[in-house]
N, C-alpha and C. Protein backbone atom coordinates (compact mmCIF):
# COMPACT_ATOMS: atom_id res chain seq x y z
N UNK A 1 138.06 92.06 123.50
CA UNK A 1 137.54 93.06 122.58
C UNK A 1 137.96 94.44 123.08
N UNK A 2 137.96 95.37 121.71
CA UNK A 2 138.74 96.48 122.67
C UNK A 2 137.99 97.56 123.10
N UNK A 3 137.68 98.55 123.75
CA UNK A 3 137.27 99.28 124.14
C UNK A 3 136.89 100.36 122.90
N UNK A 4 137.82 100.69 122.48
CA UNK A 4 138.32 101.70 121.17
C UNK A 4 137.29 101.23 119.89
N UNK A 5 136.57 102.08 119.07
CA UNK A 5 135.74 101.12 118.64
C UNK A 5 136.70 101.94 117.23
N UNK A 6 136.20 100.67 115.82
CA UNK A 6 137.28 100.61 115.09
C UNK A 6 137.09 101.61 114.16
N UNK A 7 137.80 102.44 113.27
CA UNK A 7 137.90 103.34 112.87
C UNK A 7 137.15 103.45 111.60
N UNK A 8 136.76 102.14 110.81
CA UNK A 8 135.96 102.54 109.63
C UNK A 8 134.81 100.53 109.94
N UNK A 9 133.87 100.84 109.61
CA UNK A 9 133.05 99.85 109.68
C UNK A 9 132.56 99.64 108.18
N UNK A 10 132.75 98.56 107.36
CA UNK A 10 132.21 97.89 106.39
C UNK A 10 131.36 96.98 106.06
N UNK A 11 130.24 96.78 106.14
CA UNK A 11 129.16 95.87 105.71
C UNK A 11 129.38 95.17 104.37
N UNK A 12 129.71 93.96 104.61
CA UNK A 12 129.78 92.79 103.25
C UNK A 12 128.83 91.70 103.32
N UNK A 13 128.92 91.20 102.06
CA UNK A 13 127.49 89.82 102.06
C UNK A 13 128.18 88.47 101.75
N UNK A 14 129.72 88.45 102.05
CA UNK A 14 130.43 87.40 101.58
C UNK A 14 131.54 87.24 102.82
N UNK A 15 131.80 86.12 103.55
CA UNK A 15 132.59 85.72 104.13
C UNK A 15 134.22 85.74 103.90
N UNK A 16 134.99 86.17 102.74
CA UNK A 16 135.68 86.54 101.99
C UNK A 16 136.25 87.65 101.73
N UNK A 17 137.03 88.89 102.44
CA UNK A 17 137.48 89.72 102.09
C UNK A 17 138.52 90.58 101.43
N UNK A 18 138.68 91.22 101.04
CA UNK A 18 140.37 91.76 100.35
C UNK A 18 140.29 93.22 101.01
N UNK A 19 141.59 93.23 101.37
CA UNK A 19 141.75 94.61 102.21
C UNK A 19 143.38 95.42 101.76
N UNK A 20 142.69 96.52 101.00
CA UNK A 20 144.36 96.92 100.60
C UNK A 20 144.58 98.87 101.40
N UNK A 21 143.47 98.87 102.05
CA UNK A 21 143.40 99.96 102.98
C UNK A 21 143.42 101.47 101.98
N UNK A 22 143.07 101.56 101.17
CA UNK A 22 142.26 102.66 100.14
C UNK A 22 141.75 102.91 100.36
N UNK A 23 140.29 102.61 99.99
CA UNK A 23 139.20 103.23 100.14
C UNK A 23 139.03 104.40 99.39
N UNK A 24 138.76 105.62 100.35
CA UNK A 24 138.60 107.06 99.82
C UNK A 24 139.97 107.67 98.75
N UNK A 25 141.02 107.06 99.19
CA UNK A 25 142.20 107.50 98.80
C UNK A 25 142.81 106.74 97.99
N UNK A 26 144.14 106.96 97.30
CA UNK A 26 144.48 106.46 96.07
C UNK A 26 145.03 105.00 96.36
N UNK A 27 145.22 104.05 96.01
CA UNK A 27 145.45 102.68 96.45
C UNK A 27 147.00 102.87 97.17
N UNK A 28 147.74 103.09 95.90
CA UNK A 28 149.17 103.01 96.31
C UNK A 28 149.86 104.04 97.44
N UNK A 29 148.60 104.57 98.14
CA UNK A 29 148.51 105.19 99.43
C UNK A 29 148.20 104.08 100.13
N UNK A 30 147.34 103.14 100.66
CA UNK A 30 147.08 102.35 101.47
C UNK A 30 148.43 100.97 101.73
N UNK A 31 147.96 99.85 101.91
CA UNK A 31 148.62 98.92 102.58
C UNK A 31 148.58 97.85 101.70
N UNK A 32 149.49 96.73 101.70
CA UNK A 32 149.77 95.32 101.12
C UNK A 32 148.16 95.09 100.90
N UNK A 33 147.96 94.62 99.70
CA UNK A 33 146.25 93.90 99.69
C UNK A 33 146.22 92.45 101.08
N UNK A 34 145.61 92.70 101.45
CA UNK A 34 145.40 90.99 102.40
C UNK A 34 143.84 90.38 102.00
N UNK A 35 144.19 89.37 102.07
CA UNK A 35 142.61 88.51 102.07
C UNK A 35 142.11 88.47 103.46
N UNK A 36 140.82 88.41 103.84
CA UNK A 36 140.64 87.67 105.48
C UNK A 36 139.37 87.11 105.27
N UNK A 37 139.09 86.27 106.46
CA UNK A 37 137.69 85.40 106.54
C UNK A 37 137.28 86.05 107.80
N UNK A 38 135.91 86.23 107.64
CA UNK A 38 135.18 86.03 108.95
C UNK A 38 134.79 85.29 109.35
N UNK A 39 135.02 85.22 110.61
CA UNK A 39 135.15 83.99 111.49
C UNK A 39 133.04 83.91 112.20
N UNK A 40 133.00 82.92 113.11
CA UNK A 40 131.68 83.04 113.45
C UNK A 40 131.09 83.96 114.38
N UNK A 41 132.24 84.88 114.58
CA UNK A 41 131.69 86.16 115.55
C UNK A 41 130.91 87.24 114.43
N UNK A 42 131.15 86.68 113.77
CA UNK A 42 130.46 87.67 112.48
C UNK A 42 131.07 88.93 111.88
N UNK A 43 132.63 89.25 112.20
CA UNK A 43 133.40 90.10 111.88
C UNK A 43 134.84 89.49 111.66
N UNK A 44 135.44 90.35 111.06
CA UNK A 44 136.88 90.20 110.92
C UNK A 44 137.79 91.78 110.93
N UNK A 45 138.97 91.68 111.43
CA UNK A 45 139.70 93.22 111.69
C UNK A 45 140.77 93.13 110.69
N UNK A 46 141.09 94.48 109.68
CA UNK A 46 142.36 94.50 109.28
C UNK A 46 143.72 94.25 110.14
N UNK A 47 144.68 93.58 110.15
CA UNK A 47 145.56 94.39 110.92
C UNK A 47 146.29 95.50 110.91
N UNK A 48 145.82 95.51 109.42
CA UNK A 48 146.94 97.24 108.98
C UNK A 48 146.52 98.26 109.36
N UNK A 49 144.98 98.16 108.65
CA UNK A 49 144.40 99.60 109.29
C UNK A 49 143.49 99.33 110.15
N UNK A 50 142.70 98.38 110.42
CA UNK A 50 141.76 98.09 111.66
C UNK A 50 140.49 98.76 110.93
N UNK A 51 140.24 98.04 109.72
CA UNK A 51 138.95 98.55 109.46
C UNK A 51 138.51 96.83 109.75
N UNK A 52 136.80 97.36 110.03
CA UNK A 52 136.38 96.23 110.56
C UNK A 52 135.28 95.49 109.22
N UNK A 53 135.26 94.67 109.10
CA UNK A 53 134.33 94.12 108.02
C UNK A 53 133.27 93.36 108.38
N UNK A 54 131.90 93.64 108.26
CA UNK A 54 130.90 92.68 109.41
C UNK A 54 129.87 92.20 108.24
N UNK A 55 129.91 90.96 108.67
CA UNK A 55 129.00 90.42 107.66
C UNK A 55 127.60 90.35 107.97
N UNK A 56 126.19 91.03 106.72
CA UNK A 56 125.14 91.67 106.51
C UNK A 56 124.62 90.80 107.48
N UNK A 57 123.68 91.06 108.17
CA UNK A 57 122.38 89.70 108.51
C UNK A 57 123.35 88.27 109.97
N UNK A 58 125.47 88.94 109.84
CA UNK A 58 125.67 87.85 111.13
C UNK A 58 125.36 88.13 112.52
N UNK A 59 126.09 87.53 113.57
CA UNK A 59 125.99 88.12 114.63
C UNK A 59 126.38 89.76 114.82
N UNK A 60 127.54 89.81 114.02
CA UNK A 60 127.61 91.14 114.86
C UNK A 60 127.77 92.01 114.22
N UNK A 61 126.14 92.09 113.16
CA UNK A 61 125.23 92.98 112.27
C UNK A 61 124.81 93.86 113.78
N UNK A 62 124.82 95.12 113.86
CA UNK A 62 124.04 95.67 115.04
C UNK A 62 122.44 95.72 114.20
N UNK A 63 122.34 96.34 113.01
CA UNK A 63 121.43 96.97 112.34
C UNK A 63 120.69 96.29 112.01
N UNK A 64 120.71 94.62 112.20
CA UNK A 64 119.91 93.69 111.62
C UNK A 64 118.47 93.54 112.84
């Protein structure tokens, strides 16, 4: 795990993600759409942009 903590944190309620690295900004600014799963650590990382996606209520909910 890295030291560096990740640059945008997302809270989802579905194991299932799509990541096309937008967000605030216009799409066809961001990155290839990717799908990802979270795994049972209770997160998953973009590789494009390293936003992190943590699922509500898993392990590695801090806020729960």
């Amino acid at each position: 795990m890295s030291t560096i903590p990740p640059p945008e944190i997302i809270k989802v309620n579905t194991l299932r993600v799509a990541c096309d690295g937008a967000g605030d900004i216009e799409p066809s600014l961001g990155h290839p759409r990717v799908y990802l799963h979270i795994d049972d650590d209770g997160y998953v990382e973009c590789g494009y942009c390293d936003r992190r996606f943590v699922l509500e209520g898993g392990p590695a909910d801090t806020d729960s």
